[in-house]
C-alpha atoms as a PDB file:
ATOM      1  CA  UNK A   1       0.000   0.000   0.000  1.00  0.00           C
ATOM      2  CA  UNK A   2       1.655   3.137  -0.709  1.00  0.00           C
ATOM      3  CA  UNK A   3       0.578   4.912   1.507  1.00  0.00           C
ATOM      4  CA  UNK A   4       2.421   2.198   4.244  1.00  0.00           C
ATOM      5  CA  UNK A   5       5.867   2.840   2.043  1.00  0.00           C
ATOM      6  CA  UNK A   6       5.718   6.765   2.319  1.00  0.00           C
ATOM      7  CA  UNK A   7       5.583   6.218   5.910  1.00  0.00           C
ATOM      8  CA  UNK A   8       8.370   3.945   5.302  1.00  0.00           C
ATOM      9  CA  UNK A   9      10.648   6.031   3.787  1.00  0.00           C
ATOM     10  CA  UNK A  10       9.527   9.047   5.889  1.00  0.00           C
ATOM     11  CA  UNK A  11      11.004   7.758   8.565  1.00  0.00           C
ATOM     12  CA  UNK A  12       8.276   6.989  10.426  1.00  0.00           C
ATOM     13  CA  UNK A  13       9.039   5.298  13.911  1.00  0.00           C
ATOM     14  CA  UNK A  14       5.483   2.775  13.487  1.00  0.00           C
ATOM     15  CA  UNK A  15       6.452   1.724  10.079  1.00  0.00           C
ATOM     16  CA  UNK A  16      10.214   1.258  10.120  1.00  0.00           C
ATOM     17  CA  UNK A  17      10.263  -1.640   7.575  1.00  0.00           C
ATOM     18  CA  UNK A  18       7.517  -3.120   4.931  1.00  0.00           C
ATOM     19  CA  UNK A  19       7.771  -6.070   2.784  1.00  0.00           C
ATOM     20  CA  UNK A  20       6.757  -5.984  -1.136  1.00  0.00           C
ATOM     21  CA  UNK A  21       3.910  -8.586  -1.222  1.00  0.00           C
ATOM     22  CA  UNK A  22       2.869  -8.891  -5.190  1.00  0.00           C
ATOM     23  CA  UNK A  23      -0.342  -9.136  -6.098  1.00  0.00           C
ATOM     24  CA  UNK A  24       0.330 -11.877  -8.766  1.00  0.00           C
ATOM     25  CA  UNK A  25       1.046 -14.271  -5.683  1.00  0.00           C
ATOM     26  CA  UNK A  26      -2.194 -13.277  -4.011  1.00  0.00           C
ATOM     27  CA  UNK A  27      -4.204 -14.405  -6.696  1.00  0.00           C
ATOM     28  CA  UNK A  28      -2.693 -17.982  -6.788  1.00  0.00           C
ATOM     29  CA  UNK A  29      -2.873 -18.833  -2.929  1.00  0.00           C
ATOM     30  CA  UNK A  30      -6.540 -17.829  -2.670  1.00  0.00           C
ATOM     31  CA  UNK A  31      -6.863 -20.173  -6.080  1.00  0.00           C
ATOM     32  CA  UNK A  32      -4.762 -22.909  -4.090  1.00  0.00           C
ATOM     33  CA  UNK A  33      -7.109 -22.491  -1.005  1.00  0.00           C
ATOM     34  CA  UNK A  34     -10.066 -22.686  -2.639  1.00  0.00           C
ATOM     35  CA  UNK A  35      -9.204 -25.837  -4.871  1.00  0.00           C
ATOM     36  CA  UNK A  36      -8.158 -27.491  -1.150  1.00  0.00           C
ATOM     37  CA  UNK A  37     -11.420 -26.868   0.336  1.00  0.00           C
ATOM     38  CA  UNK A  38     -13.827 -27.274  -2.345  1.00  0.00           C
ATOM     39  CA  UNK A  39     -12.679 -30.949  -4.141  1.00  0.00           C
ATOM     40  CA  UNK A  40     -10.635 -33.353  -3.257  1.00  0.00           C
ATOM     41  CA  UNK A  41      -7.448 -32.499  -4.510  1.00  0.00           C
ATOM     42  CA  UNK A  42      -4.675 -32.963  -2.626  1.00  0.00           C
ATOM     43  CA  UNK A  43      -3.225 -29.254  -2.255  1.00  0.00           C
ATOM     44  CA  UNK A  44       0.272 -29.366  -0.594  1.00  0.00           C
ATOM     45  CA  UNK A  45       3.708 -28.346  -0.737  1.00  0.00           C
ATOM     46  CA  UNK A  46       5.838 -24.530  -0.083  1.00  0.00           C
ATOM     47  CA  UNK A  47       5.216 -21.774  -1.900  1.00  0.00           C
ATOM     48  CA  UNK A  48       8.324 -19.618  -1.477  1.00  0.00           C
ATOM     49  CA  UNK A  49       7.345 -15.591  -1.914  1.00  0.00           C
ATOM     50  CA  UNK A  50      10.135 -13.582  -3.748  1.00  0.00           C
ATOM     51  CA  UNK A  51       9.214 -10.466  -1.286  1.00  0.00           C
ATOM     52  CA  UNK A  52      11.791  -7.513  -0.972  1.00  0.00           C
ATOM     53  CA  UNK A  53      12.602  -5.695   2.790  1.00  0.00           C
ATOM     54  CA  UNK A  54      11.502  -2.428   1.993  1.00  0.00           C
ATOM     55  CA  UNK A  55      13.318   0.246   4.888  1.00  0.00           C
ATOM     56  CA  UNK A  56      14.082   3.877   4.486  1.00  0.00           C
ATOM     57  CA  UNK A  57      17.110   3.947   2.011  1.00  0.00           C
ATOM     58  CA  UNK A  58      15.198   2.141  -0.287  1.00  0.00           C
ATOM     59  CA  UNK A  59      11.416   2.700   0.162  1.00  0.00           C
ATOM     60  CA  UNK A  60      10.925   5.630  -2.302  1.00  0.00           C
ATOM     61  CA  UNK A  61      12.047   2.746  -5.192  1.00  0.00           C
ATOM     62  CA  UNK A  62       8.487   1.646  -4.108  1.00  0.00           C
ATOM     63  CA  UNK A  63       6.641   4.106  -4.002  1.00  0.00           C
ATOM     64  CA  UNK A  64       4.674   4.710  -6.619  1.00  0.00           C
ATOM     65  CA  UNK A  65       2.297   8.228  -5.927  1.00  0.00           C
ATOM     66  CA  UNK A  66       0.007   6.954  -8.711  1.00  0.00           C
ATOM     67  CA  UNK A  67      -0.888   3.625  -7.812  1.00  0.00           C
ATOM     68  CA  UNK A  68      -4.200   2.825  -7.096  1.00  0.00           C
ATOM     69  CA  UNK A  69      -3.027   0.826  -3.982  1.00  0.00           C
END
């Protein structure tokens, strides 16, 4: 959320660190959940989430004034 990173990279002392969390990856563990609970599919395994530490040096990379989100 960008409004989370501009706090971020403000300095601010609540939000001293954020992770990126892409929405892409979202999408496919609610699609893995729901195929686990509604058939019988076996649904197991890791799913390993390529997130970034977003701090203060590098939070305005993120930040995206735009964005909808």
């Amino acid at each position: 959320m960008k409004e989370m990173i501009k706090r971020t990279a403000d300095g601010d002392k609540m939000m001293p660190a954020n992770v990126t969390y892409p929405p892409s990856m979202i999408a496919t563990a609610i699609e893995l959940t729901a195929v686990g609970l509604t058939s019988n599919a076996t649904v197991s395994g890791s799913f390993v989430i390529g997130s970034v530490l977003v701090t203060q040096k590098n939070a305005m990379d993120f930040y995206h004034p735009d964005s909808p989100f």
